[in-house]
C-alpha atoms as a PDB file:
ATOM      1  CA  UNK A   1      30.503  20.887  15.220  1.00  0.00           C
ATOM      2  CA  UNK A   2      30.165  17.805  18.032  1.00  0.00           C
ATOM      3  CA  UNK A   3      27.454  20.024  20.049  1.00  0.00           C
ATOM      4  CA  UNK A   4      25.776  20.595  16.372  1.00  0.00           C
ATOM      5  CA  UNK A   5      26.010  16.782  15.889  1.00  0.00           C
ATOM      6  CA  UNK A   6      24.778  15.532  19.316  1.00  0.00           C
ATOM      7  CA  UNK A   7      21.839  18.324  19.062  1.00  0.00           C
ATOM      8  CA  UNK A   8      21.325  16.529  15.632  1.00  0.00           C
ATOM      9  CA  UNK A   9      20.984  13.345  16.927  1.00  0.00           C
ATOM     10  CA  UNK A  10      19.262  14.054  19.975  1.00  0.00           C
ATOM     11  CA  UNK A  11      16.170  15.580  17.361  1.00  0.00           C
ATOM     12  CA  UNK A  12      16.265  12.438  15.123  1.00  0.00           C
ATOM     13  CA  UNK A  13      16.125  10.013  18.406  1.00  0.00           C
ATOM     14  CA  UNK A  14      13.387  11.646  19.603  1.00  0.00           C
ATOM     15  CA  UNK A  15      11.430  11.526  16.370  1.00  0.00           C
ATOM     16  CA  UNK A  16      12.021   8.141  16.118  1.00  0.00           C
ATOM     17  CA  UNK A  17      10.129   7.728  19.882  1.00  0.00           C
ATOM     18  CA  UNK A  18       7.311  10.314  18.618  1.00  0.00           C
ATOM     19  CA  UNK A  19       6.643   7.661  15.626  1.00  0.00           C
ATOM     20  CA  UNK A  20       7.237   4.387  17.695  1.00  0.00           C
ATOM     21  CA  UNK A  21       4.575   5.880  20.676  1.00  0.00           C
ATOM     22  CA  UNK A  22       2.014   6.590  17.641  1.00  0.00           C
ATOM     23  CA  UNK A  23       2.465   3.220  15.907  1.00  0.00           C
ATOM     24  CA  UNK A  24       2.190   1.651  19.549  1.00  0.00           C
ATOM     25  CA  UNK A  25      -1.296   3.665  20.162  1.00  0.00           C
ATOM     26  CA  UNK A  26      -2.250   2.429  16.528  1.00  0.00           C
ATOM     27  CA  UNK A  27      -1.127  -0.877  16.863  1.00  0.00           C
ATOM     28  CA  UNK A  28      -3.403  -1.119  20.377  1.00  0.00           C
ATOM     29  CA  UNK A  29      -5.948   0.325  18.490  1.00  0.00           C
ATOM     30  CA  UNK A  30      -5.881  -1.880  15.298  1.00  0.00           C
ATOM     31  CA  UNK A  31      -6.218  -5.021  17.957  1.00  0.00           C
ATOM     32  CA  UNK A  32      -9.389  -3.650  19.723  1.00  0.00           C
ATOM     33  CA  UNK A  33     -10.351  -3.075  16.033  1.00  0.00           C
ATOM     34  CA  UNK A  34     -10.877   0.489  16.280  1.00  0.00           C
ATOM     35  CA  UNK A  35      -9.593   0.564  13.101  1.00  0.00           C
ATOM     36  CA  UNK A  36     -10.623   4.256  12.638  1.00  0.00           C
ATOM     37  CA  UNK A  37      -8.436   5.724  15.804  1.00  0.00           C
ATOM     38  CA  UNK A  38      -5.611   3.144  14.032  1.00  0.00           C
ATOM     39  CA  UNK A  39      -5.753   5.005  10.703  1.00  0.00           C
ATOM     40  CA  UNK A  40      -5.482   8.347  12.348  1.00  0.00           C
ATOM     41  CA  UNK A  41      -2.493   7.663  14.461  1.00  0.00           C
ATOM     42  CA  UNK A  42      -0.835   5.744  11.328  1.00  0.00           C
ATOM     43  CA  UNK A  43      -1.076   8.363   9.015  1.00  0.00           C
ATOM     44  CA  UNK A  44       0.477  11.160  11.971  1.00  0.00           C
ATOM     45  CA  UNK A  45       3.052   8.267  12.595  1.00  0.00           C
ATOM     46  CA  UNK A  46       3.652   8.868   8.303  1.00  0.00           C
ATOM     47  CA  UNK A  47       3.680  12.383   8.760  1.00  0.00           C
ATOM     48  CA  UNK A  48       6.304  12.426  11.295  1.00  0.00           C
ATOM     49  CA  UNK A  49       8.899  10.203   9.230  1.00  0.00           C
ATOM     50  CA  UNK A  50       8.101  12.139   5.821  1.00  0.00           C
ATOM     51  CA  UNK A  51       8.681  15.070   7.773  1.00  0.00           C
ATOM     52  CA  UNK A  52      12.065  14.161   9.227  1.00  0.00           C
ATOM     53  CA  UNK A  53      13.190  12.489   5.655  1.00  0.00           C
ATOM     54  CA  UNK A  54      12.218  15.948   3.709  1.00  0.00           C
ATOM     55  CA  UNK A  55      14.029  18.094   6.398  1.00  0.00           C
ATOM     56  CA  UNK A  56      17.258  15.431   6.024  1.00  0.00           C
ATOM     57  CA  UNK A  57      17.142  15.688   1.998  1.00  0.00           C
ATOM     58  CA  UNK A  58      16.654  19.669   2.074  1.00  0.00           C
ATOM     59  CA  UNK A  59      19.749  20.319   4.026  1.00  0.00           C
ATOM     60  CA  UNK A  60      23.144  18.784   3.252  1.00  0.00           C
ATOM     61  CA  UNK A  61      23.547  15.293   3.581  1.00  0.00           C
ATOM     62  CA  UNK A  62      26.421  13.861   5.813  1.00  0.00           C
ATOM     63  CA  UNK A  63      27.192  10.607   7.241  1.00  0.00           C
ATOM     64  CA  UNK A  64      24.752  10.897  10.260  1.00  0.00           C
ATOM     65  CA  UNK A  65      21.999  12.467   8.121  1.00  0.00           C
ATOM     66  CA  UNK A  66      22.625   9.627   6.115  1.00  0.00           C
ATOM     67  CA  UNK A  67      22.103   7.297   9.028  1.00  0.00           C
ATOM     68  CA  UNK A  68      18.747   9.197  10.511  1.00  0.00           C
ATOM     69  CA  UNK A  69      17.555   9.006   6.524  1.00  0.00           C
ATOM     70  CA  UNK A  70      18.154   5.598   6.716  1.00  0.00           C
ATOM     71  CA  UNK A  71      16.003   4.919   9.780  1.00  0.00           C
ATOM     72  CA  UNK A  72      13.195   7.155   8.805  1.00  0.00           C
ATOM     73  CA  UNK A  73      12.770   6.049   5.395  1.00  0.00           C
ATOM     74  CA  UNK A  74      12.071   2.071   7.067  1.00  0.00           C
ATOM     75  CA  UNK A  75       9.969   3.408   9.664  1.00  0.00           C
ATOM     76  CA  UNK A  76       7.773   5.047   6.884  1.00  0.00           C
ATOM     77  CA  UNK A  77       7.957   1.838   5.086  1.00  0.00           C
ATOM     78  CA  UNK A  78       6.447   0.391   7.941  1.00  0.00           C
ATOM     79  CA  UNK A  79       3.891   3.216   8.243  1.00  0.00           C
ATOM     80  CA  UNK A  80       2.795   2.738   5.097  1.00  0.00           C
ATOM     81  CA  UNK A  81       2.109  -1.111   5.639  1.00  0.00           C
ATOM     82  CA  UNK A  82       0.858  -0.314   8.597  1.00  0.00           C
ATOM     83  CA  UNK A  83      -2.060   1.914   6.900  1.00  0.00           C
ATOM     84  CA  UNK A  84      -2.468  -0.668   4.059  1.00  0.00           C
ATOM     85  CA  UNK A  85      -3.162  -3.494   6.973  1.00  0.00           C
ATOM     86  CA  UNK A  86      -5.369  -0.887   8.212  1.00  0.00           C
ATOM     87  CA  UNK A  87      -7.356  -0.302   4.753  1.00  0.00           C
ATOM     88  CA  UNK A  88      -7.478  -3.775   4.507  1.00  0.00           C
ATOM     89  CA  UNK A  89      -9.544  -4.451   7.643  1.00  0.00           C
ATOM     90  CA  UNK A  90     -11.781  -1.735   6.717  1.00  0.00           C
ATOM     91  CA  UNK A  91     -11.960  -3.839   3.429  1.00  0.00           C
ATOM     92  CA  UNK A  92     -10.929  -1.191   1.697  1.00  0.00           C
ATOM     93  CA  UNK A  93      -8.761  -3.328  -0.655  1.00  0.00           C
ATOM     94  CA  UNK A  94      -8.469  -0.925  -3.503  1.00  0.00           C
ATOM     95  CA  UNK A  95      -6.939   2.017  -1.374  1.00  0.00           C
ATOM     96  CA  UNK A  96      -4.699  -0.468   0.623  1.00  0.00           C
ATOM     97  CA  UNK A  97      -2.918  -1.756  -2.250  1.00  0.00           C
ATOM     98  CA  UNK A  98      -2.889   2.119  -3.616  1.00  0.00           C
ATOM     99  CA  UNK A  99      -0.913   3.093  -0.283  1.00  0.00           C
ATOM    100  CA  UNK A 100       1.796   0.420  -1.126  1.00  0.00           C
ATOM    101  CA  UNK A 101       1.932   0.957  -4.691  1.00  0.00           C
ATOM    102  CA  UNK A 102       2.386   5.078  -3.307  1.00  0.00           C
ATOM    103  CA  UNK A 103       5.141   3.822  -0.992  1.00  0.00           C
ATOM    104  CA  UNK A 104       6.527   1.992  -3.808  1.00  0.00           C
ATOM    105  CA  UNK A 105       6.517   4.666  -6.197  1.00  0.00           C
ATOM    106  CA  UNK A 106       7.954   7.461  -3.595  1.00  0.00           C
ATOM    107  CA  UNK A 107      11.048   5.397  -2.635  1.00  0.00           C
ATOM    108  CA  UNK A 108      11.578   4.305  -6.709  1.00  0.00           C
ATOM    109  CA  UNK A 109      11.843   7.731  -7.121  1.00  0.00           C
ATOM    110  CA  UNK A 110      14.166   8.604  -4.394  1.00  0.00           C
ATOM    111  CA  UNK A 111      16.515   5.973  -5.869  1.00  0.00           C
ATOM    112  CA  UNK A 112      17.443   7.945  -8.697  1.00  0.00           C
ATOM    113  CA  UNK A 113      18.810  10.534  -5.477  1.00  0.00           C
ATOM    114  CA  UNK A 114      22.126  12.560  -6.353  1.00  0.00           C
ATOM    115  CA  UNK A 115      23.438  11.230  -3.428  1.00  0.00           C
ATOM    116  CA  UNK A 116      23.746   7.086  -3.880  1.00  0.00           C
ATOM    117  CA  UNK A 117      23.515   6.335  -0.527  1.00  0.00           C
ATOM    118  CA  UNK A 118      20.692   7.855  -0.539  1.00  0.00           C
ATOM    119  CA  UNK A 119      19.604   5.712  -3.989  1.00  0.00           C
ATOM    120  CA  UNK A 120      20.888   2.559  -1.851  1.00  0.00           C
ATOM    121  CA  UNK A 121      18.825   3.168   0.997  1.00  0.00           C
ATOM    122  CA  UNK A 122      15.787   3.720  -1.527  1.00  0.00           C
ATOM    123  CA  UNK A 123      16.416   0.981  -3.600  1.00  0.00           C
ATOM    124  CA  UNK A 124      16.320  -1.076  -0.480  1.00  0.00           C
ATOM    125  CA  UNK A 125      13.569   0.185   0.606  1.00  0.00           C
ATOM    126  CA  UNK A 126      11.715   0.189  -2.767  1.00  0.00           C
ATOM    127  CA  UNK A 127      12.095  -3.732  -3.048  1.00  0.00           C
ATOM    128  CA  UNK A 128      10.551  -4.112   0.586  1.00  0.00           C
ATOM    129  CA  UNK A 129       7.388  -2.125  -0.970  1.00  0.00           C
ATOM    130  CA  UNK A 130       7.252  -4.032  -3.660  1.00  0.00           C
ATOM    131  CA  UNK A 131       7.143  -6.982  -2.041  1.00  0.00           C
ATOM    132  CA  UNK A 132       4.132  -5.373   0.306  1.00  0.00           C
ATOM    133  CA  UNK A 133       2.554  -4.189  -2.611  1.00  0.00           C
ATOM    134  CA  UNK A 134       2.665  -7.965  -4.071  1.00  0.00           C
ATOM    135  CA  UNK A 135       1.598  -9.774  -0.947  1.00  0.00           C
ATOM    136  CA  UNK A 136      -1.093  -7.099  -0.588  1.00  0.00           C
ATOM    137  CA  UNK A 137      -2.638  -8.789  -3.891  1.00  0.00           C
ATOM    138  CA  UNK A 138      -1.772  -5.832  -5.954  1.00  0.00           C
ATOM    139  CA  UNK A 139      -2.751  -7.987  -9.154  1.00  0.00           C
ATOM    140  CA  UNK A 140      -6.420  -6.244  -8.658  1.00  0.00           C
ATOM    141  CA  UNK A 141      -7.360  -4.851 -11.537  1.00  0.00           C
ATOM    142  CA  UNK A 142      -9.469  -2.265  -9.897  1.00  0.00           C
ATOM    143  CA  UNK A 143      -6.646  -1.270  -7.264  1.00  0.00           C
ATOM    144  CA  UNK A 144      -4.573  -0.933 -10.174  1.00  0.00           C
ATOM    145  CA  UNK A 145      -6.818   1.151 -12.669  1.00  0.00           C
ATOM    146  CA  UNK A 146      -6.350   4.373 -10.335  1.00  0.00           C
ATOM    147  CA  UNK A 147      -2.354   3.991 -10.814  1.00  0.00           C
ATOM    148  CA  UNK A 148      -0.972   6.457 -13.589  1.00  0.00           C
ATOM    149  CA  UNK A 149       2.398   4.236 -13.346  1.00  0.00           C
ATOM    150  CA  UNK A 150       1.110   0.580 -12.863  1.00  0.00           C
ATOM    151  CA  UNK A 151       1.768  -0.531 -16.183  1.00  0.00           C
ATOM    152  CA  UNK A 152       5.304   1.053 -16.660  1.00  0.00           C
ATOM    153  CA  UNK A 153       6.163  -0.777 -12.487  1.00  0.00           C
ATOM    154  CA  UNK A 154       4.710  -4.181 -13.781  1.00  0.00           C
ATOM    155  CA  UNK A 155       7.024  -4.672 -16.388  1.00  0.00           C
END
């Protein structure tokens, strides 16, 4: 069980340095304003935490599953701004405010989790989006118009 464990956390830790060396490159990227090579290494940064966080919900969840979950599901959050930033400088407005409103949406969902730490860690993490989503200027009606679910999260 402790070598299972330790193997465990050994996978998570280095999943967690696969995404931070991808949002580094990005972030380098995003400052030279190569804002394509940015997008590209965002969205495989997203990958690699939506990855981990469906492997840790499709196997049984346990305090240190719990805990990876819990990291991967703010690194995504992250991600996910990360893109929208990226959108943004493109000035492609409409799609970054859909990416938050996306993140939004995933983690709302994930709060209604059987497991309520799980739910916890979503619910925190669904306020954060929301607040992206907001500061993002989600009140466009055009970035909004594409959202099957805007008018049910804006009430």
């Amino acid at each position: 069980m402790q070598s299972q464990l330790s193997s465990s956390l050994q996978v998570h830790q280095q999943l967690l340095l696969d995404w931070q060396e991808l949002v580094q490159s990005a972030n380098h990227a995003f400052i030279a304003c190569q804002y394509d090579v940015a997008l590209a290494s965002y969205q495989a940064a997203e990958l690699t935490c939506a990855n981990q966080m469906s492997m840790l919900l499709s196997n049984k969840l346990d305090d240190v599953s719990i805990n990876h979950f819990a990291h991967c599901a703010a690194a995504w959050v992250v991600t996910m701004h990360n893109i929208a930033d990226c959108l943004t400088a493109k000035n492609l407005l409409a799609q970054a405010s859909l990416q938050l409103y996306h993140a939004y949406e995933a983690m709302t969902r994930l709060t209604l989790h059987r497991n309520s730490d799980i739910a916890k860690i979503a619910t925190r993490q669904s306020h954060r989006c929301y607040q992206q989503w907001l500061q993002h200027g989600v009140t466009s009606e055009a970035a909004l118009s594409d959202s099957p679910l805007a008018s049910r999260v804006l009430h």
